[in-house]
C-alpha atoms as a PDB file:
ATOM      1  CA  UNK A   1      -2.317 -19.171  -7.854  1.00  0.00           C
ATOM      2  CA  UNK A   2       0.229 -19.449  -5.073  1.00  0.00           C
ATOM      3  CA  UNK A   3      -0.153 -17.920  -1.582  1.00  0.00           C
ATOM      4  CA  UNK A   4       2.750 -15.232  -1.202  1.00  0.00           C
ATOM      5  CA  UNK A   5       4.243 -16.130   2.325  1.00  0.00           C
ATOM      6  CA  UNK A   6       3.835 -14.655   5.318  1.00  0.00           C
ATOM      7  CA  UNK A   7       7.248 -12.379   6.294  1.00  0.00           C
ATOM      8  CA  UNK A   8       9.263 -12.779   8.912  1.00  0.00           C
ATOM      9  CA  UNK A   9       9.764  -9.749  11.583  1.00  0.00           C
ATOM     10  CA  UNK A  10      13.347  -9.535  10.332  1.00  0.00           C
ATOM     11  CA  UNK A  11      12.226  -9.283   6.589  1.00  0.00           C
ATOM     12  CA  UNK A  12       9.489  -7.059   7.632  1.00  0.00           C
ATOM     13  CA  UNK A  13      12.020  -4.675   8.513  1.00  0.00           C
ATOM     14  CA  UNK A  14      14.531  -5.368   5.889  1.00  0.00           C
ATOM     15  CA  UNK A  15      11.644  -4.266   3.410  1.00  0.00           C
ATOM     16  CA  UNK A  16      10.356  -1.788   5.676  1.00  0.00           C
ATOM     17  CA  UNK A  17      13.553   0.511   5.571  1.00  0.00           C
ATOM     18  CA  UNK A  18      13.253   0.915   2.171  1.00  0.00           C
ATOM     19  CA  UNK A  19      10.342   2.670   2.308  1.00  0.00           C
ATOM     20  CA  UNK A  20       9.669   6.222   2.996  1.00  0.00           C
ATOM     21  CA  UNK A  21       6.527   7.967   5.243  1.00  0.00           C
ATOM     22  CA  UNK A  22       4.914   4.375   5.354  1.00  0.00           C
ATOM     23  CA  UNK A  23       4.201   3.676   9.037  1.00  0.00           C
ATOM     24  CA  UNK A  24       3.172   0.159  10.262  1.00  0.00           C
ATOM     25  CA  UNK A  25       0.494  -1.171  12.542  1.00  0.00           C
ATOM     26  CA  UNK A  26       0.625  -5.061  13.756  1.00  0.00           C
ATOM     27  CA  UNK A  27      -0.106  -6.496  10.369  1.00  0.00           C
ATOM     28  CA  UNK A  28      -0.931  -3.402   8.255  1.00  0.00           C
ATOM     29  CA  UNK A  29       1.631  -0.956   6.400  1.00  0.00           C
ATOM     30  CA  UNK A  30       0.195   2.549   5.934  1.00  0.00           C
ATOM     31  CA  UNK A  31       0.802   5.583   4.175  1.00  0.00           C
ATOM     32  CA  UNK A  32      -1.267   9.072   4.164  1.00  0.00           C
ATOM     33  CA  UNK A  33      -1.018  10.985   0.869  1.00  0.00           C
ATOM     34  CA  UNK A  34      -2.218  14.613   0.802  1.00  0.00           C
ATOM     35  CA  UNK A  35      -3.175  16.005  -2.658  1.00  0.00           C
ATOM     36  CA  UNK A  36      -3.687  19.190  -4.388  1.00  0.00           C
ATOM     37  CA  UNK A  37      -7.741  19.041  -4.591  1.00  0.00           C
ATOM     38  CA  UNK A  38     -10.615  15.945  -4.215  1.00  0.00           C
ATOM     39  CA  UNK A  39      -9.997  15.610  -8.270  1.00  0.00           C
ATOM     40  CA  UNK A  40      -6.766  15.033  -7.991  1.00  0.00           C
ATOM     41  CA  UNK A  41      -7.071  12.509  -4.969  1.00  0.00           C
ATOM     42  CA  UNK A  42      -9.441  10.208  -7.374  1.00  0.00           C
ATOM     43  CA  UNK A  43      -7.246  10.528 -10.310  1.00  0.00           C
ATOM     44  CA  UNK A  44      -4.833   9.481  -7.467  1.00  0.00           C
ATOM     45  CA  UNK A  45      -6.694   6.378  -6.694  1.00  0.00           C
ATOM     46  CA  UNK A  46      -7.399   5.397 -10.130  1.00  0.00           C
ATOM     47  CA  UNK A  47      -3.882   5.456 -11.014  1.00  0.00           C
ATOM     48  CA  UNK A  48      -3.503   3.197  -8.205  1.00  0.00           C
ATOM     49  CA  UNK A  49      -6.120   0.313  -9.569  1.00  0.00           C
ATOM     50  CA  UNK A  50      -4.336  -0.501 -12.830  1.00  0.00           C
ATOM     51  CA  UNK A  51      -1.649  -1.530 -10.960  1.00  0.00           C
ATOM     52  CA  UNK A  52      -2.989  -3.199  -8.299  1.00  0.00           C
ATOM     53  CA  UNK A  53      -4.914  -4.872 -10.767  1.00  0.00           C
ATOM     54  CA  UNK A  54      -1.890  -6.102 -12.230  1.00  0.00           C
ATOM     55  CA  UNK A  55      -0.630  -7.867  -8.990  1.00  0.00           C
ATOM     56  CA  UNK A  56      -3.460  -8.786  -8.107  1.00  0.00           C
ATOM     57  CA  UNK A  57      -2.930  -7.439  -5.080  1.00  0.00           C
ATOM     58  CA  UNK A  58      -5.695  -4.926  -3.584  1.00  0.00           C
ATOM     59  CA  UNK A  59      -5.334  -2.208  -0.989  1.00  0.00           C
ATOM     60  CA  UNK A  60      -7.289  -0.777   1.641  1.00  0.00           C
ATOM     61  CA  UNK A  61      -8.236   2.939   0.254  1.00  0.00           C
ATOM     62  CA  UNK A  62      -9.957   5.786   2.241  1.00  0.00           C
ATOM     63  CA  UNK A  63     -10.195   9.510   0.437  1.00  0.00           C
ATOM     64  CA  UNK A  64     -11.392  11.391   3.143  1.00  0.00           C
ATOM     65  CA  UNK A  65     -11.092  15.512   4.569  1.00  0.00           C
ATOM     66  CA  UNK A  66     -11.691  15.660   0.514  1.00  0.00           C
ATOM     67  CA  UNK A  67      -8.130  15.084  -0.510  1.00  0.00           C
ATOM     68  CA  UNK A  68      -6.052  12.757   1.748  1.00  0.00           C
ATOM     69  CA  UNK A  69      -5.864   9.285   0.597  1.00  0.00           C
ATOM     70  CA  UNK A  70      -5.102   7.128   3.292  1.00  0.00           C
ATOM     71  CA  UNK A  71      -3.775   3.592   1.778  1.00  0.00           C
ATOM     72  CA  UNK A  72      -3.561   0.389   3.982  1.00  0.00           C
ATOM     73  CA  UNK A  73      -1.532  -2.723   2.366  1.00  0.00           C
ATOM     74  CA  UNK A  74      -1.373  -6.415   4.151  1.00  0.00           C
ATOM     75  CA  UNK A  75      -2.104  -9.677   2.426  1.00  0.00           C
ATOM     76  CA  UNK A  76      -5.332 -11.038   3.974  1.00  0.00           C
ATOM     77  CA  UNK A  77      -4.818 -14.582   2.595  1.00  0.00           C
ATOM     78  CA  UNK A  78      -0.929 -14.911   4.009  1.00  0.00           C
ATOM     79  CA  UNK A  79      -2.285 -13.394   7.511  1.00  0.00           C
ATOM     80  CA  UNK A  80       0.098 -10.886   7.456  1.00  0.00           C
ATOM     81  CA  UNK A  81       2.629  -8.722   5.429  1.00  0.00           C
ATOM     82  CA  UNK A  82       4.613 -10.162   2.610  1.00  0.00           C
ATOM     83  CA  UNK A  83       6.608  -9.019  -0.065  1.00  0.00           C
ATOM     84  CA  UNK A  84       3.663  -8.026  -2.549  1.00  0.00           C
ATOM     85  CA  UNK A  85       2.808  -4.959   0.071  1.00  0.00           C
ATOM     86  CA  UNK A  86       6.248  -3.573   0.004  1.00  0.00           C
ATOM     87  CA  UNK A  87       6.379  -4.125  -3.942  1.00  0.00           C
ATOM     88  CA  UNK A  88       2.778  -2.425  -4.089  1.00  0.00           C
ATOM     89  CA  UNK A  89       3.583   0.304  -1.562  1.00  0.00           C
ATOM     90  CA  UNK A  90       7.144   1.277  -3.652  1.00  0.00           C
ATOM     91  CA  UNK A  91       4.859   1.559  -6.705  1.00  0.00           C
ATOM     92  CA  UNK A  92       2.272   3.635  -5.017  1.00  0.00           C
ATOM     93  CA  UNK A  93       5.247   5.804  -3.744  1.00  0.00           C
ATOM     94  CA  UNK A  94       6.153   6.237  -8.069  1.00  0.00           C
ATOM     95  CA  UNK A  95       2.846   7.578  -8.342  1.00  0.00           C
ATOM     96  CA  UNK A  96       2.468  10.349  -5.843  1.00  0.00           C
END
């Protein structure tokens, strides 16, 4: 499989302003989702693993306060962030 590449700082924020609520941190795009109950923050995250699946492409998750899902998206092989978190985090954004 080939490594996605490492974005520039100008494509970085190219992608970045099409994203809503997602906030970044050196290599690391983040977004905070707050849901109705803990149920429906796993059936949050489990909606979340088929697709990841599908890219291949895993994020960081953390349920905590029993139903905020934090979710943290860089590509540890590239280094850095690359176009499969933005893709990911726009499809994460479908499902909240």
């Amino acid at each position: 499989m080939t490594q996605a590449a490492k974005l520039s700082k100008k494509q970085i924020d190219q992608q970045f302003a099409k994203l809503a609520g997602w906030k970044r941190t050196g290599d690391v795009i983040t977004k905070e989702f707050i849901l109705e109950s803990f149920t429906g923050a796993a059936r949050f995250i489990t909606r979340i693993a088929p697709v990841a699946n599908r890219m291949d492409h895993h994020p960081d998750l953390k349920l905590y306060h029993y139903k905020r899902v934090k979710i943290m998206l860089s590509t540890h092989d590239a280094g850095g962030l690359t176009r499969k978190d933005f893709i990911l985090a726009a499809k994460i954004d479908k499902l909240g």
